[in-house]
N, C-alpha and C. Protein backbone atom coordinates (compact mmCIF):
# COMPACT_ATOMS: atom_id res chain seq x y z
N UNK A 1 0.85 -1.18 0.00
CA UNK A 1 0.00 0.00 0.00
C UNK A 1 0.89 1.24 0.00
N UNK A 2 0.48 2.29 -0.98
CA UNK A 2 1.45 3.40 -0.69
C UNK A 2 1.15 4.55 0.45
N UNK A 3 2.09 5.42 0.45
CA UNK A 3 2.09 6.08 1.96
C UNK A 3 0.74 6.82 1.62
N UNK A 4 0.28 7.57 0.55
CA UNK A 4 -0.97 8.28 0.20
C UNK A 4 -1.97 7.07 0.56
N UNK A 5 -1.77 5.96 0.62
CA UNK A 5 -3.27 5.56 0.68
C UNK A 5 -2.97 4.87 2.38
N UNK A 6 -1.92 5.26 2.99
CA UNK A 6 -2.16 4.89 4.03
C UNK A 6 -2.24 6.02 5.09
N UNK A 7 -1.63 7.24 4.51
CA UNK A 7 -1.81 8.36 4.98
C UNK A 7 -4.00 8.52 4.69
N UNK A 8 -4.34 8.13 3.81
CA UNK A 8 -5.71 8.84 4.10
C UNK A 8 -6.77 6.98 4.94
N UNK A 9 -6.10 6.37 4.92
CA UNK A 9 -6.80 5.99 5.86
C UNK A 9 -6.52 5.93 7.40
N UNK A 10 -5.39 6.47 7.85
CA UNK A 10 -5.10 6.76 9.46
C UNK A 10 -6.19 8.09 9.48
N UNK A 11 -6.13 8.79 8.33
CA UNK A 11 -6.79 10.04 8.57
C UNK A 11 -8.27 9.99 8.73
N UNK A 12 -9.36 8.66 7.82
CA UNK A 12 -10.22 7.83 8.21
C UNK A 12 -10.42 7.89 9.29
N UNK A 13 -9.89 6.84 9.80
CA UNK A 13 -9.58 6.25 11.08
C UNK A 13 -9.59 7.23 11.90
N UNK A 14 -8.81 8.45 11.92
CA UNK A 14 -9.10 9.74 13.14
C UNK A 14 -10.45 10.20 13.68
N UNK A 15 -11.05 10.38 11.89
CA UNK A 15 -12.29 11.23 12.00
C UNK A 15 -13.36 10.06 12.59
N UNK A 16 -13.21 8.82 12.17
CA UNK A 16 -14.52 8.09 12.56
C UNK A 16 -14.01 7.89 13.84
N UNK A 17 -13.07 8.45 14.57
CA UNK A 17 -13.08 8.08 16.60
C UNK A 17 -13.54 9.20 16.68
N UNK A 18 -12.92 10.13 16.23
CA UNK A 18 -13.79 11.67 17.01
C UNK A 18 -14.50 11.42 16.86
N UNK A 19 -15.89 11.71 15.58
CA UNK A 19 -16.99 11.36 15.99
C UNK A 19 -17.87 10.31 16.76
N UNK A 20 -16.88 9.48 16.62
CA UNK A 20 -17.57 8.44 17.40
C UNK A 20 -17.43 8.43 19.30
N UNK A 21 -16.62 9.93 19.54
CA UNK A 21 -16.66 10.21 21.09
C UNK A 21 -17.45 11.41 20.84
N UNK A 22 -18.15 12.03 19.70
CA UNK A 22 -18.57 13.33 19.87
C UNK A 22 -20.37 13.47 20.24
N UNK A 23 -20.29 13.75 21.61
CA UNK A 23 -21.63 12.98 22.18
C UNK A 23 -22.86 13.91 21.60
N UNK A 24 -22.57 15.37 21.16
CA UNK A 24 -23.97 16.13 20.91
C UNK A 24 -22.81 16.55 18.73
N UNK A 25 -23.50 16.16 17.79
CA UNK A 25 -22.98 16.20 16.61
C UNK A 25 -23.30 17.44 16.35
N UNK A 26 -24.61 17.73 16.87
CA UNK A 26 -24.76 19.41 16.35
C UNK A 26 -24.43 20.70 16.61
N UNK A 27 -24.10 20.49 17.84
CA UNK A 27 -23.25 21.54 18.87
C UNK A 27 -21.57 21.47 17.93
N UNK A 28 -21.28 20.45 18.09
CA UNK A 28 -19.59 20.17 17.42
C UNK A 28 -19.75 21.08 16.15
N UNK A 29 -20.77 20.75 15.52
CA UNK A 29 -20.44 21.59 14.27
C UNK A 29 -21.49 22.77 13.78
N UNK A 30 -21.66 23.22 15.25
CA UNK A 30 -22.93 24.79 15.13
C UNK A 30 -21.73 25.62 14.63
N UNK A 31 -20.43 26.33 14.92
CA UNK A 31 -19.21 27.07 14.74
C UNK A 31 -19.44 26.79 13.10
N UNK A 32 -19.50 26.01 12.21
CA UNK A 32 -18.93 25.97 11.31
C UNK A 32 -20.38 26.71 10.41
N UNK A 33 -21.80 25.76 11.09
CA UNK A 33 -22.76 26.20 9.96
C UNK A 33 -23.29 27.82 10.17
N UNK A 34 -22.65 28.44 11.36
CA UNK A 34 -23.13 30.23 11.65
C UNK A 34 -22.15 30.84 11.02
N UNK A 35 -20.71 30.17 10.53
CA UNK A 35 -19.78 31.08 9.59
C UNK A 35 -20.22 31.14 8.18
N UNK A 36 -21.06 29.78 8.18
CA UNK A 36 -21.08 30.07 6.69
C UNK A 36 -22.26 30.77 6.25
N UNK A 37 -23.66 30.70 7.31
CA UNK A 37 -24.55 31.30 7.08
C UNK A 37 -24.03 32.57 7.25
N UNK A 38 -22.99 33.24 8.07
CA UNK A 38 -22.76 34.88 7.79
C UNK A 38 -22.09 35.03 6.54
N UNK A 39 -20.95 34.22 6.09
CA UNK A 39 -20.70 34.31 4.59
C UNK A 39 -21.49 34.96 3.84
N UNK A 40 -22.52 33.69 3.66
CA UNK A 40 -23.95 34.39 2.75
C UNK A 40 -24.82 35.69 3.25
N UNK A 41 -24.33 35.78 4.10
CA UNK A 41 -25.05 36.75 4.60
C UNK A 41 -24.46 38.44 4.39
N UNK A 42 -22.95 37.88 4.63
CA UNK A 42 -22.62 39.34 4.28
C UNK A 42 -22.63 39.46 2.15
N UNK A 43 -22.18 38.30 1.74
CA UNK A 43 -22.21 38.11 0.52
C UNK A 43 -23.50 38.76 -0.21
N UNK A 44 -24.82 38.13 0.61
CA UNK A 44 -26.14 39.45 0.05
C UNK A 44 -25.94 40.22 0.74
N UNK A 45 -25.61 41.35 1.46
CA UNK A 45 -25.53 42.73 1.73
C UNK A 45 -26.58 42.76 3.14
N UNK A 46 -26.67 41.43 3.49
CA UNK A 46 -27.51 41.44 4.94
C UNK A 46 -28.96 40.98 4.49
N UNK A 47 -29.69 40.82 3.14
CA UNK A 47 -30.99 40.52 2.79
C UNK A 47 -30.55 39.12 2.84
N UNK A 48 -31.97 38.42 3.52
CA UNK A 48 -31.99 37.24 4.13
C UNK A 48 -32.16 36.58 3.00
N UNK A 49 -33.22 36.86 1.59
CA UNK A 49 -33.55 36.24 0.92
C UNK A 49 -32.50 35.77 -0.29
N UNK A 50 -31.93 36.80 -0.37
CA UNK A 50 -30.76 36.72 -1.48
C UNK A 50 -29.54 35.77 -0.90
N UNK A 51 -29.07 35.52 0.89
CA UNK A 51 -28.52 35.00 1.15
C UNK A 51 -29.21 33.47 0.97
N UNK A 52 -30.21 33.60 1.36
CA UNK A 52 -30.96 31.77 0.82
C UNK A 52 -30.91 31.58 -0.78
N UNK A 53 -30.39 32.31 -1.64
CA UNK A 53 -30.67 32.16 -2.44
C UNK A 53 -29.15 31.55 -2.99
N UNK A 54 -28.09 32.32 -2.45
CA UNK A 54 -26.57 32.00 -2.51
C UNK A 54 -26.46 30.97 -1.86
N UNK A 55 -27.40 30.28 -0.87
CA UNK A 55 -27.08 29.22 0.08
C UNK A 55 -27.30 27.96 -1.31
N UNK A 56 -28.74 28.05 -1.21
CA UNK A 56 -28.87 27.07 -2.64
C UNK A 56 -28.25 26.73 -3.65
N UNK A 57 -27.67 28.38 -4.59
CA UNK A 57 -26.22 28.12 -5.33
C UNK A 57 -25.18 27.73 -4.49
N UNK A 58 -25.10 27.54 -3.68
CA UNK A 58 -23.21 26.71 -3.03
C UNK A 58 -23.71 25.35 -3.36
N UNK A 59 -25.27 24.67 -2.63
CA UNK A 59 -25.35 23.49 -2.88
C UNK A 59 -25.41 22.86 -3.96
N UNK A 60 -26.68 23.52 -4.75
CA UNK A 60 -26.39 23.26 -5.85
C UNK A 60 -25.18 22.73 -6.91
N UNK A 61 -24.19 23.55 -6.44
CA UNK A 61 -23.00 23.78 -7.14
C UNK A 61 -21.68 22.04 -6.82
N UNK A 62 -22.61 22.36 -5.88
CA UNK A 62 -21.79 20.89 -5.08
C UNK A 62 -22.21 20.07 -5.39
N UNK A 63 -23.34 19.67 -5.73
CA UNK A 63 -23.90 18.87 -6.05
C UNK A 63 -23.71 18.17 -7.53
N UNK A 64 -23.70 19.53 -8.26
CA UNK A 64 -23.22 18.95 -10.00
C UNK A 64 -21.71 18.59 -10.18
N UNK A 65 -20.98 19.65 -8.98
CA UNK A 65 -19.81 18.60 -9.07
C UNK A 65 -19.41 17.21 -8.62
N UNK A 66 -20.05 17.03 -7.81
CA UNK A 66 -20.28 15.68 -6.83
C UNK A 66 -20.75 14.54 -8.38
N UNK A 67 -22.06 14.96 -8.78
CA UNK A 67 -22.17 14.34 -10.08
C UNK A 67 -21.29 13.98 -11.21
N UNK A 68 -20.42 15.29 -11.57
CA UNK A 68 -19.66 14.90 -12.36
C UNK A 68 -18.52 14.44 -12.25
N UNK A 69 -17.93 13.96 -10.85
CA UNK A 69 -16.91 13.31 -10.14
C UNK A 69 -17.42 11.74 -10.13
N UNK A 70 -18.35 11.52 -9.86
CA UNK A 70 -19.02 10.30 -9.77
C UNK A 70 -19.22 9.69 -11.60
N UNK A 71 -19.49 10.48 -12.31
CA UNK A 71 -19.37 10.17 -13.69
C UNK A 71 -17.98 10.18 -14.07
N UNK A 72 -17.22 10.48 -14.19
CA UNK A 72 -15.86 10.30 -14.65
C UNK A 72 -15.66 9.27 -13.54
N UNK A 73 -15.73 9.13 -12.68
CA UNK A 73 -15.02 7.69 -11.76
C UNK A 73 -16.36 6.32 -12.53
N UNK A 74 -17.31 6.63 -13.26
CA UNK A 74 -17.79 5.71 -13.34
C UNK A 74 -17.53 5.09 -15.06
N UNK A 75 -17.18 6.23 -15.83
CA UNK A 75 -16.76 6.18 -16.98
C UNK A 75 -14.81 5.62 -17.21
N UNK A 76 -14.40 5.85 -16.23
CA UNK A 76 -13.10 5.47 -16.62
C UNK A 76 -13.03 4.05 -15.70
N UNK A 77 -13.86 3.78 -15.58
CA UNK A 77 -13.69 1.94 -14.79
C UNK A 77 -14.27 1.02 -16.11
């Protein structure tokens, strides 16, 4: 096995113990989802609606790439 594929599974292996001692999941990661909702937030100029609207384009956006990562890994096998 090479060091890259053993380097990302110790790194595996890290994240599934933390979480697996992390007794409240949503508290652990409230810090992360109020930075990004101010992101969008300052990104629309403070209008709530336009920030839901940038929220949707991030997902969105993730999403078609997520797709087209999954198609090229399914096309080159």
């Amino acid at each position: 096995m090479s060091d890259s594929k053993d380097r990302r599974l110790v790194a595996s292996l890290a994240a599934h113990t933390s979480w697996a001692n992390t007794p409240n999941r949503t508290a652990r990661t409230a810090p992360a989802r109020a930075a990004l909702d101010a992101k969008f937030m300052a990104e629309a100029g403070g209008d709530p609606l336009r920030a839901a609207s940038l929220r949707q384009a991030h997902y969105k956006r993730l999403a078609l790439k997520s797709a087209q990562a999954r198609r090229r890994t399914r096309d080159s096998a």
